[in-house]
Protein backbone atom coordinates (compact mmCIF):
# COMPACT_ATOMS: atom_id res chain seq x y z
CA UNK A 1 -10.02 8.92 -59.02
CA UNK A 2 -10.72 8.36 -55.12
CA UNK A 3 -11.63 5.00 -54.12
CA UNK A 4 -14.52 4.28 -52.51
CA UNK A 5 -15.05 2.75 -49.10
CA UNK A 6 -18.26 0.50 -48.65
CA UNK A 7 -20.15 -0.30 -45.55
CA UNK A 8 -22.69 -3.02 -45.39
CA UNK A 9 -23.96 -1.96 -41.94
CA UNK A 10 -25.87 0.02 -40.66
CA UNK A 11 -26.48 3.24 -41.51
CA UNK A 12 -24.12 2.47 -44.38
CA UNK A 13 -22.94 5.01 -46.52
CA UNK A 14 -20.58 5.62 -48.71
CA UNK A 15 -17.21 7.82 -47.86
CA UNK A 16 -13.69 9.09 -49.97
CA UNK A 17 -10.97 7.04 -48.83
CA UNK A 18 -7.44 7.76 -49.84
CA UNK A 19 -6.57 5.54 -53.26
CA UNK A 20 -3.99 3.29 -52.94
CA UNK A 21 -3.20 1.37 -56.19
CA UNK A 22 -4.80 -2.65 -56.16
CA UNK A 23 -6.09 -2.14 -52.23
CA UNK A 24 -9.45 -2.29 -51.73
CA UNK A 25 -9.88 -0.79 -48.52
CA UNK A 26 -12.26 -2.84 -45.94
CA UNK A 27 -13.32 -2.85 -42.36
CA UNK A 28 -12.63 -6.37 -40.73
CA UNK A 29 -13.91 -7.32 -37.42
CA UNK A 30 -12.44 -10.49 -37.93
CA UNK A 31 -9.23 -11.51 -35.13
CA UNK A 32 -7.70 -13.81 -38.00
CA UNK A 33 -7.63 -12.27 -41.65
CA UNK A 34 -4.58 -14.13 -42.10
CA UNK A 35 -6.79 -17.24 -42.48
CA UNK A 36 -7.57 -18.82 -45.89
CA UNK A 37 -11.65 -18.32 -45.36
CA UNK A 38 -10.97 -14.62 -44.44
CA UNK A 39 -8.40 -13.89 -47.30
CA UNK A 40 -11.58 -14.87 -49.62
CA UNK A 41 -14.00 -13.49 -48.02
CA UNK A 42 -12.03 -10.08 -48.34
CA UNK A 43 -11.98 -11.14 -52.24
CA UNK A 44 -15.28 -11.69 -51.88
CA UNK A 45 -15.95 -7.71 -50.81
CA UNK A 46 -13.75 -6.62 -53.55
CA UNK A 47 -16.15 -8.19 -56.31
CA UNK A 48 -18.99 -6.44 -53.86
CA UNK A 49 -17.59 -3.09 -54.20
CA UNK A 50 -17.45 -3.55 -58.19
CA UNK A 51 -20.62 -4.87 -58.74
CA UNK A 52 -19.52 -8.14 -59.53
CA UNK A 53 -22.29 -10.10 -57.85
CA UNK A 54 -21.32 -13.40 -59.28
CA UNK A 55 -17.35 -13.32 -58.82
CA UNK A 56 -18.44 -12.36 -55.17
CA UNK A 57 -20.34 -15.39 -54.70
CA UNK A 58 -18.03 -17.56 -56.51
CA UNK A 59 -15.21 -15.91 -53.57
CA UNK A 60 -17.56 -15.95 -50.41
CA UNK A 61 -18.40 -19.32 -51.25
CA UNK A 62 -14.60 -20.15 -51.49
CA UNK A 63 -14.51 -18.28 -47.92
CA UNK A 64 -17.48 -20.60 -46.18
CA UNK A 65 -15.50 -23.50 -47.78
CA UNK A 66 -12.71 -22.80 -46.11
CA UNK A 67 -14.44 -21.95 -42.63
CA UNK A 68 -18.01 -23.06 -42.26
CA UNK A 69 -18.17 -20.95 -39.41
CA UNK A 70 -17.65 -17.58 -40.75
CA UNK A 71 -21.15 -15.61 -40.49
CA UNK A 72 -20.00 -12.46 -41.85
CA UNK A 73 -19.12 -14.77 -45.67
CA UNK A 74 -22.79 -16.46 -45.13
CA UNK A 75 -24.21 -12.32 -44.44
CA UNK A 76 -22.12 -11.44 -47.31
CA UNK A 77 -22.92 -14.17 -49.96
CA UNK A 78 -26.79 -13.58 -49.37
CA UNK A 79 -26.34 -9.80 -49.99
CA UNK A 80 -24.59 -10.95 -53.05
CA UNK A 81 -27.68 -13.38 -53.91
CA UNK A 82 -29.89 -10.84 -53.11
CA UNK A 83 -28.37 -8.00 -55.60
CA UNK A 84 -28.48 -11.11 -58.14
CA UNK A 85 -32.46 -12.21 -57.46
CA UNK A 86 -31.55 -15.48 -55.82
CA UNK A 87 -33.64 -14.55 -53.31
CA UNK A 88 -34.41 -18.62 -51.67
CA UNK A 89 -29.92 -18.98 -51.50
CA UNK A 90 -29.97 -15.59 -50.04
CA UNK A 91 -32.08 -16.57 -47.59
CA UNK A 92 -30.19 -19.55 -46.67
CA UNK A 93 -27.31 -17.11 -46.12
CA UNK A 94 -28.47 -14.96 -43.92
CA UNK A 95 -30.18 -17.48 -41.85
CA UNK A 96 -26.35 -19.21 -41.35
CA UNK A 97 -25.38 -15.80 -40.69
CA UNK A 98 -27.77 -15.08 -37.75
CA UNK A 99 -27.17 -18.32 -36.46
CA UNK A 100 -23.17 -18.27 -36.79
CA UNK A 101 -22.83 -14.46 -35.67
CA UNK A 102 -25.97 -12.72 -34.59
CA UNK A 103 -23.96 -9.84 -33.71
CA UNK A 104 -22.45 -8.89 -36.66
CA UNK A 105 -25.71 -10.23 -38.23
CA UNK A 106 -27.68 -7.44 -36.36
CA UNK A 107 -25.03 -4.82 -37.51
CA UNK A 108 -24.74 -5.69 -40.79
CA UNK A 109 -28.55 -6.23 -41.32
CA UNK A 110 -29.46 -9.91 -41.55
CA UNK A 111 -32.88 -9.17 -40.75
CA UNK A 112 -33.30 -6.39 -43.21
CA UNK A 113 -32.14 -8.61 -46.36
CA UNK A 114 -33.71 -11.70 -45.43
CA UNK A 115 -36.65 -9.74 -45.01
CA UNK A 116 -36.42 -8.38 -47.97
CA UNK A 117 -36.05 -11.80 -49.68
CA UNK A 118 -38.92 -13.58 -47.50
CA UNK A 119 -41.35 -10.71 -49.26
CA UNK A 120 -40.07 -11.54 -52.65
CA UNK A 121 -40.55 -15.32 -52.50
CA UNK A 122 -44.39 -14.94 -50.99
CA UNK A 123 -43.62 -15.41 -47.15
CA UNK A 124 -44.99 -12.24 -45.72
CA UNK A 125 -45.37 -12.72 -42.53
CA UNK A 126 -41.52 -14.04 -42.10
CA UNK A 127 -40.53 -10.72 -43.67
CA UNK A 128 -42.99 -8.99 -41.04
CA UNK A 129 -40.99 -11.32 -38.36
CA UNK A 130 -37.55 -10.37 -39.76
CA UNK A 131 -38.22 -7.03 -39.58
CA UNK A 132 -39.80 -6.47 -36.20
CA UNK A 133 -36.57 -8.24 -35.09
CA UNK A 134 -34.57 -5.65 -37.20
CA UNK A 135 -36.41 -2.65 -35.42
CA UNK A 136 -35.35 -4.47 -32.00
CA UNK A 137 -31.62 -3.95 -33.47
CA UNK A 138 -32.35 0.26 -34.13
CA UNK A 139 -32.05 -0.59 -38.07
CA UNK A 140 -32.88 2.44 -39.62
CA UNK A 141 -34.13 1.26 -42.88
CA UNK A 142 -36.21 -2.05 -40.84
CA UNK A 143 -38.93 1.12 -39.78
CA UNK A 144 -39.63 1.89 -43.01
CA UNK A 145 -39.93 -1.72 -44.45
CA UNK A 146 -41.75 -2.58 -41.78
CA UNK A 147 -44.46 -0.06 -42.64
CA UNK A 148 -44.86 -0.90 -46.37
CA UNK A 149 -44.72 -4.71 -45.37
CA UNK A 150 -47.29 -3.53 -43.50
CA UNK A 151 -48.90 -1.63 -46.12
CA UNK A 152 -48.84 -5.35 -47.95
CA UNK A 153 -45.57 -5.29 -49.30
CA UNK A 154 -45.05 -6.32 -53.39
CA UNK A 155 -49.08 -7.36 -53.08
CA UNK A 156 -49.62 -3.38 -53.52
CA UNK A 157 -48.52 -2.64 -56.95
């Protein structure tokens, strides 16, 4: 069976990769991933790409632990709290993301989630906010969000 290689940005999609036995193959920006927050945080992606939203969390928290200054573990332990309805810790996440690394925060789609989450927990205009901002960024997905936020959001079932 061909594994799988995940993107979280983006335009994300999901592509064949060549399988190599126990390597989960991931796309690090990152200068050090020799570094004890980075090794995790690469753990961290593993549980990600096998649904294991908890064992993620449990790793990307092990990753922020290690270095508190690692945006792309804060973007990817609120996409992990997201899948899992923690949708207030997500939103702590992300905002430590966008602060730490607003680049890869725009890339990766910050905005997007903690929009997401902000319509969830009854702030509507912050999701409005985050996704205006993720429009800014081209996100391809903010447009359409943006319109059934617009629309009023969960309010319309």
């Amino acid at each position: 069976m061909a594994a799988l290689k995940l993107s979280f940005g983006r335009g994300a999609k999901k592509e064949k990769a060549p399988a190599q036995a126990g390597v989960v193959p991931v796309r690090s920006k990152t200068k050090n991933t020799d570094s004890p927050g980075e090794e995790w945080r690469i753990r961290g992606l593993s549980s990600l790409m096998k649904d294991d939203f908890a064992g993620a969390i449990e790793a990307f928290t092990q990753a922020v632990s290690a270095d508190p200054g690692n945006g792309r573990a804060f973007h990817n332990r609120g996409f992990a709290a997201y899948k899992l309805e923690q949708f207030e810790a997500a939103v702590r996440d992300f905002d430590q993301a966008i602060d730490l690394d607003p680049g890869y925060a725009e890339e990766a789609g910050s905005y997007v989630y903690r929009g997401l989450c902000n319509e969830k927990i009854g702030k509507h205009e912050q999701a409005i906010e985050d996704m205006k901002m993720a429009v800014t960024f081209k996100n391809k997905d903010a447009e359409h969000y943006l319109l059934w936020l617009s629309r009023g959001g969960d309010s319309q079932r």
